[in-house]
C-alpha atoms as a PDB file:
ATOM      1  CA  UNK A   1      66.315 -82.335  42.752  1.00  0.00           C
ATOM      2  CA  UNK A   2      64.017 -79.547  42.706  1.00  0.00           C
ATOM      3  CA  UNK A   3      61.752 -80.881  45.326  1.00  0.00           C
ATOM      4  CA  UNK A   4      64.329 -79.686  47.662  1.00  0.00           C
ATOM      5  CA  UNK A   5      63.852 -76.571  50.335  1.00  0.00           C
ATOM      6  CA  UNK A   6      67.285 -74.206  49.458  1.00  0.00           C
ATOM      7  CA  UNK A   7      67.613 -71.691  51.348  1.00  0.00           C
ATOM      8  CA  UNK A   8      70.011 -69.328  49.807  1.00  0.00           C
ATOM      9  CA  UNK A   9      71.438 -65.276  50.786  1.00  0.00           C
ATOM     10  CA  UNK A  10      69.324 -62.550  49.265  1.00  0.00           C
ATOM     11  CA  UNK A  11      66.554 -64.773  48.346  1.00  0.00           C
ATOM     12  CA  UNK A  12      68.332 -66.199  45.387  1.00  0.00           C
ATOM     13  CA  UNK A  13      68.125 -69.935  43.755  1.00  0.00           C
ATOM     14  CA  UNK A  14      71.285 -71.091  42.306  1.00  0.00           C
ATOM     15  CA  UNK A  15      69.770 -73.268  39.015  1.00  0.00           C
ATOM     16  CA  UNK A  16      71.520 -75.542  36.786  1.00  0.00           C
ATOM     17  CA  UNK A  17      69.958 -77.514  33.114  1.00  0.00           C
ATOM     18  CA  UNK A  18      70.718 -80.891  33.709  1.00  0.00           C
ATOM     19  CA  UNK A  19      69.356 -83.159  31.066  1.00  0.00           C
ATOM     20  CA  UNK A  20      68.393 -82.306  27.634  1.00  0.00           C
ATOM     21  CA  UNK A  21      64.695 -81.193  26.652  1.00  0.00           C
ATOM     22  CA  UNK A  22      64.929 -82.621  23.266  1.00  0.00           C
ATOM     23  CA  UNK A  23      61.972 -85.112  23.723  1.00  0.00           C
ATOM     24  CA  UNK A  24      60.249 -83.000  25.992  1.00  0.00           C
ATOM     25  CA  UNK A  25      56.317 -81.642  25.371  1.00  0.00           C
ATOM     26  CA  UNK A  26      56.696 -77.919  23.843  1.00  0.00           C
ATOM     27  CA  UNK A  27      55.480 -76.343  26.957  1.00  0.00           C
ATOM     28  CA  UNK A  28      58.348 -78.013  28.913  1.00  0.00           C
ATOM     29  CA  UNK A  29      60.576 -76.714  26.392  1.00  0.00           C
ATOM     30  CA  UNK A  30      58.669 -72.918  26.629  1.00  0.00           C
ATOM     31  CA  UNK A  31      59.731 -73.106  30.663  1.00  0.00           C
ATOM     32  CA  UNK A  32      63.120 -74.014  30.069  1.00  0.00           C
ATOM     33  CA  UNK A  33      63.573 -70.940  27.478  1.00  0.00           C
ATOM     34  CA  UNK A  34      61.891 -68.973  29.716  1.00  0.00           C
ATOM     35  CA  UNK A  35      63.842 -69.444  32.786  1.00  0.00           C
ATOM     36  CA  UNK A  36      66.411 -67.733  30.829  1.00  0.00           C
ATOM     37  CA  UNK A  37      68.167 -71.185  29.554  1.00  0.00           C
ATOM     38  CA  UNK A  38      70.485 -71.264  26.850  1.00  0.00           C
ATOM     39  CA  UNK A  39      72.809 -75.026  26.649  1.00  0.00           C
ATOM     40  CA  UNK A  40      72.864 -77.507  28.830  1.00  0.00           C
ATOM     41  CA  UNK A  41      74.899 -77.811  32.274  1.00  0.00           C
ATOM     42  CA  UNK A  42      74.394 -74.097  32.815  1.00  0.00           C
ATOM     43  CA  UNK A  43      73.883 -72.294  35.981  1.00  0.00           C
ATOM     44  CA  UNK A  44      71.718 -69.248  36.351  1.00  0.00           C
ATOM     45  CA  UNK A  45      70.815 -67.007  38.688  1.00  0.00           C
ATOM     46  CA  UNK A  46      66.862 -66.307  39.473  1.00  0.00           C
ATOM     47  CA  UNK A  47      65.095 -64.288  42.405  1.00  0.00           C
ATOM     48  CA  UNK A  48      63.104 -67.066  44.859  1.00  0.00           C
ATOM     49  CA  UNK A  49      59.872 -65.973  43.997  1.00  0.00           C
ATOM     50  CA  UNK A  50      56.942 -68.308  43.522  1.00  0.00           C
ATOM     51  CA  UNK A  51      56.658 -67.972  39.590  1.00  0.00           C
ATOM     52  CA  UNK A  52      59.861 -69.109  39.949  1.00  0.00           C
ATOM     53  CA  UNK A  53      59.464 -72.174  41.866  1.00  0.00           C
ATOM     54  CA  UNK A  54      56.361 -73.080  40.052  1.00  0.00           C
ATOM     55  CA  UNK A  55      58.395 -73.396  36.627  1.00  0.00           C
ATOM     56  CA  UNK A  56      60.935 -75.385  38.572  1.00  0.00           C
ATOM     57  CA  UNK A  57      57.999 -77.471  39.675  1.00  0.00           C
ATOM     58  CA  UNK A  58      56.752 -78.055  35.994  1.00  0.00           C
ATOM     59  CA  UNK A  59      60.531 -79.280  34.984  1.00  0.00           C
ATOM     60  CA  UNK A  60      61.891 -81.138  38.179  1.00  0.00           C
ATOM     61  CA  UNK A  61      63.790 -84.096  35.606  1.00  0.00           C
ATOM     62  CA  UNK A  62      65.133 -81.104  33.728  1.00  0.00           C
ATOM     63  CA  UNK A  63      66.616 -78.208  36.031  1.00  0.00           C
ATOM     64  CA  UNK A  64      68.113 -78.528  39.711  1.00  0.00           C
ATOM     65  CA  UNK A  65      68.634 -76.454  42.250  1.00  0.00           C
ATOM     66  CA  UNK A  66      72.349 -76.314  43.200  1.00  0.00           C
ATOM     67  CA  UNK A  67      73.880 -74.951  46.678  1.00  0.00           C
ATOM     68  CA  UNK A  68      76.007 -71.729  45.876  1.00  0.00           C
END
């Protein structure tokens, strides 16, 4: 899950939408679209900054981080 330490080349986290934010609180919903998002199962791409990991944090049932 996204408890998880990756440590991935050129400071990168690999991040895929695993389950569906349809009952989910507004604001969980708001991180989700704002980690860039868009259907389910999909895997983005996102610098490992802390503003990063701290919106990972707020959605850990939601989004995982996957090993490139």
């Amino acid at each position: 899950m996204a408890g998880k330490e990756a440590k991935t080349e050129n400071g990168k986290l690999h991040l895929k939408w695993v389950r569906s934010a349809i009952c989910a609180p507004v604001k969980q919903k708001r991180v989700i679209k704002g980690l860039g998002f868009t259907r389910l199962n999909q895997v983005i791409e996102r610098p490992d900054t802390p503003g990063i990991r701290g919106m990972v944090n707020k959605v850990p049932h939601l989004v995982e981080i996957v090993q490139a």
